[in-house]
Protein backbone atom coordinates (compact mmCIF):
# COMPACT_ATOMS: atom_id res chain seq x y z
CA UNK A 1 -17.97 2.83 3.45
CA UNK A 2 -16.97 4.85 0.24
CA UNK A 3 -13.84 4.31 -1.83
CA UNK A 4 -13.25 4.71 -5.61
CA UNK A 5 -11.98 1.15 -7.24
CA UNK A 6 -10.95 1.33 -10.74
CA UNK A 7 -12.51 5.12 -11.13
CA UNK A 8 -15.74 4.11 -9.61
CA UNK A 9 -17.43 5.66 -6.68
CA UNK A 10 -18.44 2.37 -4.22
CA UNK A 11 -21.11 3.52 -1.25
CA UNK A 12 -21.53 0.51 1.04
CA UNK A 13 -21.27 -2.06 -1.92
CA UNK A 14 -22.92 0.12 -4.22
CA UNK A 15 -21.40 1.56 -7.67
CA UNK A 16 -22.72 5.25 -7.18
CA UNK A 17 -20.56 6.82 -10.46
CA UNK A 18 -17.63 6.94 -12.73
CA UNK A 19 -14.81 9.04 -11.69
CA UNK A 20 -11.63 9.28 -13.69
CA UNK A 21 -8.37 8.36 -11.49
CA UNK A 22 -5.73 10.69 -12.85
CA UNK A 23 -2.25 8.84 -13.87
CA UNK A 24 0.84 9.22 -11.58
CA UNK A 25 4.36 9.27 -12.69
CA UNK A 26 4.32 5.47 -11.14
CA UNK A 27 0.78 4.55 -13.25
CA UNK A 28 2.76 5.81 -16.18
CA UNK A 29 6.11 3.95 -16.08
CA UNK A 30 4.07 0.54 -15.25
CA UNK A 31 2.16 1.65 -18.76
CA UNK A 32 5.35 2.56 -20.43
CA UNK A 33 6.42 -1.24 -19.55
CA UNK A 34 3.15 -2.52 -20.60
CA UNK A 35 2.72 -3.98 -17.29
CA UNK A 36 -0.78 -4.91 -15.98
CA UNK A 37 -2.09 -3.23 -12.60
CA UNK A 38 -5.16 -1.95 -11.05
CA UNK A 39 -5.37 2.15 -10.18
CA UNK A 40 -6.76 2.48 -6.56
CA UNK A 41 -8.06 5.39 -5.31
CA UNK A 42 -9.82 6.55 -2.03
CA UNK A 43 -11.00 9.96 -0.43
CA UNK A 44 -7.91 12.20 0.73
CA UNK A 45 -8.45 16.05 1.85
CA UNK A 46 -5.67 17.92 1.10
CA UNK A 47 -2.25 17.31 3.09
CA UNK A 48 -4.34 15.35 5.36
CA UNK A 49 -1.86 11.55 5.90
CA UNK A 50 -3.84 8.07 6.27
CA UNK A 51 -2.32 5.00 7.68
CA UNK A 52 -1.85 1.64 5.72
CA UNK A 53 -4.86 0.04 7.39
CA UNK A 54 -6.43 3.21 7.41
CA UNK A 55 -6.20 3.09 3.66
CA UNK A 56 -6.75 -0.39 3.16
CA UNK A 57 -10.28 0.10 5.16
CA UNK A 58 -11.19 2.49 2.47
CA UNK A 59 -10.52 0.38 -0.46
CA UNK A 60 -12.09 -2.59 1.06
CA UNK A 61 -8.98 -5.03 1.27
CA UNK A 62 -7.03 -6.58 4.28
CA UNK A 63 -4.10 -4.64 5.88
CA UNK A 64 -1.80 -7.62 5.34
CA UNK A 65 -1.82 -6.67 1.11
CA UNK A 66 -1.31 -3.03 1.60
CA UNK A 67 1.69 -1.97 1.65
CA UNK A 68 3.91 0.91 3.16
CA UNK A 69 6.47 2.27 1.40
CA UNK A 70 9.52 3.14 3.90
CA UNK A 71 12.91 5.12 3.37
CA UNK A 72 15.98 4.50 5.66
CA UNK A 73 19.61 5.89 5.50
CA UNK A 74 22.56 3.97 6.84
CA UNK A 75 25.51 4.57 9.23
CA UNK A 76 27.38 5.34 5.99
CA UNK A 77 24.66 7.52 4.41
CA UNK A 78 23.40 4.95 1.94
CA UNK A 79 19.76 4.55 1.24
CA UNK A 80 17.52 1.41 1.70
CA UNK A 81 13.83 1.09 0.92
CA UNK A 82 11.81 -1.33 2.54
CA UNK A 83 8.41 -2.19 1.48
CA UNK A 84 6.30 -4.22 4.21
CA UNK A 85 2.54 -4.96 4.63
CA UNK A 86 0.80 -1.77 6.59
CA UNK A 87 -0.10 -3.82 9.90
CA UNK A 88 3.58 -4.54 10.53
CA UNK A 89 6.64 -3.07 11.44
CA UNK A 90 9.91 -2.58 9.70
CA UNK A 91 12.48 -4.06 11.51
CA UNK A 92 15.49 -1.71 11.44
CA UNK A 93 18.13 -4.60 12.76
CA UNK A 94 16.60 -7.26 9.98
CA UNK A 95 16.90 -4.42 7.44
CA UNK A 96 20.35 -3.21 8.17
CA UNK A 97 21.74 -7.33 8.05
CA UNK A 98 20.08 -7.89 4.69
CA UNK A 99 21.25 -4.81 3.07
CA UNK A 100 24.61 -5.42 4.37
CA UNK A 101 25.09 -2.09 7.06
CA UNK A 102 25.79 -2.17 10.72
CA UNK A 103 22.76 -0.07 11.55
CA UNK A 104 19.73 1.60 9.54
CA UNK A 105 17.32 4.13 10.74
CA UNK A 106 14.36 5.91 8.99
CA UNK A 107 15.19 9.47 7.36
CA UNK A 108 13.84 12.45 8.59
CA UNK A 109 10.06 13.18 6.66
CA UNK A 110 11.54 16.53 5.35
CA UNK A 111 13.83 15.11 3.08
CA UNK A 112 11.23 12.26 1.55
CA UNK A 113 10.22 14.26 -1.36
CA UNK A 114 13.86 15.86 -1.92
CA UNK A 115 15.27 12.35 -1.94
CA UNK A 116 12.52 10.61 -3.63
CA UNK A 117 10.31 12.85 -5.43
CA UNK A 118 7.00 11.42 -3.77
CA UNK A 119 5.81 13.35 -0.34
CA UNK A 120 4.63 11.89 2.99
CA UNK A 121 1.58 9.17 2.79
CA UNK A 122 2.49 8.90 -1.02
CA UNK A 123 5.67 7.51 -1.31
CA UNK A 124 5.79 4.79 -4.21
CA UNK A 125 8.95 2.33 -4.80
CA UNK A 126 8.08 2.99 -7.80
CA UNK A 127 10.02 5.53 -10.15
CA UNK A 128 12.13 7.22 -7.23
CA UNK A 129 14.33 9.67 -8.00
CA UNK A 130 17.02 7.62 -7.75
CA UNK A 131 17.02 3.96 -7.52
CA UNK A 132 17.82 2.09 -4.06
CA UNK A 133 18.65 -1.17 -2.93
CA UNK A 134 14.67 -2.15 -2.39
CA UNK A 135 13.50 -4.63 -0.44
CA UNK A 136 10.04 -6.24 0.46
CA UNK A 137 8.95 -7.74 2.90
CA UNK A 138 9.07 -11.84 2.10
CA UNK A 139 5.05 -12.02 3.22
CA UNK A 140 4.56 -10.56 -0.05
CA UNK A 141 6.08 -13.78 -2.28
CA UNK A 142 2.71 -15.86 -1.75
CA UNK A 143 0.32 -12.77 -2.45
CA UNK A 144 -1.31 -12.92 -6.04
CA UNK A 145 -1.23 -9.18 -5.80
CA UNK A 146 0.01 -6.25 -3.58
CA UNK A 147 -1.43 -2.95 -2.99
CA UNK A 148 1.08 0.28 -3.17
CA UNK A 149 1.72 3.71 -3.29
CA UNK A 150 0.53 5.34 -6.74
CA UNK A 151 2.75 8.15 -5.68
CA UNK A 152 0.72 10.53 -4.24
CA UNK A 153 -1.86 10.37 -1.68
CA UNK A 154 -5.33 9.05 -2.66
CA UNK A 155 -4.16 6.70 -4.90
CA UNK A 156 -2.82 3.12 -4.69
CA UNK A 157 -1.68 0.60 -7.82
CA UNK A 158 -2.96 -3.20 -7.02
CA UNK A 159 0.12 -5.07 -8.84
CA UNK A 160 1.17 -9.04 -9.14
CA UNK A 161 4.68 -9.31 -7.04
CA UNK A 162 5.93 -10.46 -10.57
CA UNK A 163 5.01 -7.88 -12.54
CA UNK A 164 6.41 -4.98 -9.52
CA UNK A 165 9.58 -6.88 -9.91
CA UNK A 166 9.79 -6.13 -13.46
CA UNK A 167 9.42 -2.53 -12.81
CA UNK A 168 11.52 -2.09 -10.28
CA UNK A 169 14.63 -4.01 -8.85
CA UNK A 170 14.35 -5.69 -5.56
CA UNK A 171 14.64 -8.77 -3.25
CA UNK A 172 12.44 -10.17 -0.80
CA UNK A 173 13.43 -10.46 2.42
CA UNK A 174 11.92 -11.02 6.51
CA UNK A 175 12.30 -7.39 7.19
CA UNK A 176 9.19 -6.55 9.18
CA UNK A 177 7.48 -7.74 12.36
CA UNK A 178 3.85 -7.83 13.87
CA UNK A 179 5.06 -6.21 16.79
CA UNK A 180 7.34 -2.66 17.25
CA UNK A 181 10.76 -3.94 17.79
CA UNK A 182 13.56 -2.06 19.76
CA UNK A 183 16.60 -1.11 18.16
């Protein structure tokens, strides 16, 4: 297995080399709040999009601490982001009650990186655009740390809940489910 933790190259359990995990727009507003985190990376070829546990394979850690970062619109046209662990799914009705709407669906992937500045499979909560009414995912309260987006694909920031929430505004809430729901 090879991923690159903290900018070295890991074959199999074995350090192979340094390599230097460039900074994301997310990396730096975490530094600009002096806020401690880990940079993540793991091997990505080009525009080619990995799954949570996909990803969380690579870099060695459970599926239940990496997390997917999810954009929904309302029946009014108000945005909601939902951040839940990658084995589970968001539950649109749980979702749309918490954030106060009558229903919530996902927005179309063409407007992810017009909305939010981050494309497909990179998609942090972290320095959007614009900021949304965030919520994650409640499993996440008990977790000494949490594994996210870095903003761009191939690279993850491993972050304290604490410490997210002083970078970015949200609540946590039970917004996600082991199994697809209906809606």
């Amino acid at each position: 297995m090879l991923a690159i933790i903290n900018g070295l190259i890991h074959l199999n359990g074995i350090v192979m080399a340094k390599d230097k995990v460039d900074k994301t727009n997310a990396m730096r507003a975490l530094d600009q709040l002096k806020l401690e985190y880990e940079a993540l990376s793991y091997p990505c070829a080009g525009d080619e999009v990995l799954g949570g546990v996909e990803v969380a394979g690579l870099i060695g850690e459970s599926a239940s601490v990496v997390f997917k970062t999810l954009v929904t619109h309302s029946d009014n046209k108000d945005f909601v982001v939902a951040v839940i662990p990658s084995d589970e799914y968001l539950s649109l009705k749980k979702l749309a009650k918490i954030s106060g709407h009558k229903k919530i669906e996902m927005i179309p992937v063409a407007k992810i990186e017009s909305l939010t500045g981050y494309i497909r499979g990179g998609c942090s909560p972290i320095k959007m655009k614009k900021t949304f009414p965030t919520f994650i995912s409640d499993k996440a309260k008990d977790l000494p740390y949490i594994i996210i987006s870095a903003g761009k694909r191939g690279a993850q920031i491993k972050i304290a809940p604490e410490n997210l929430q002083k970078a970015i505004r949200y609540q946590f809430a039970d917004i996600s489910d082991v199994e697809e729901v209906e809606s």
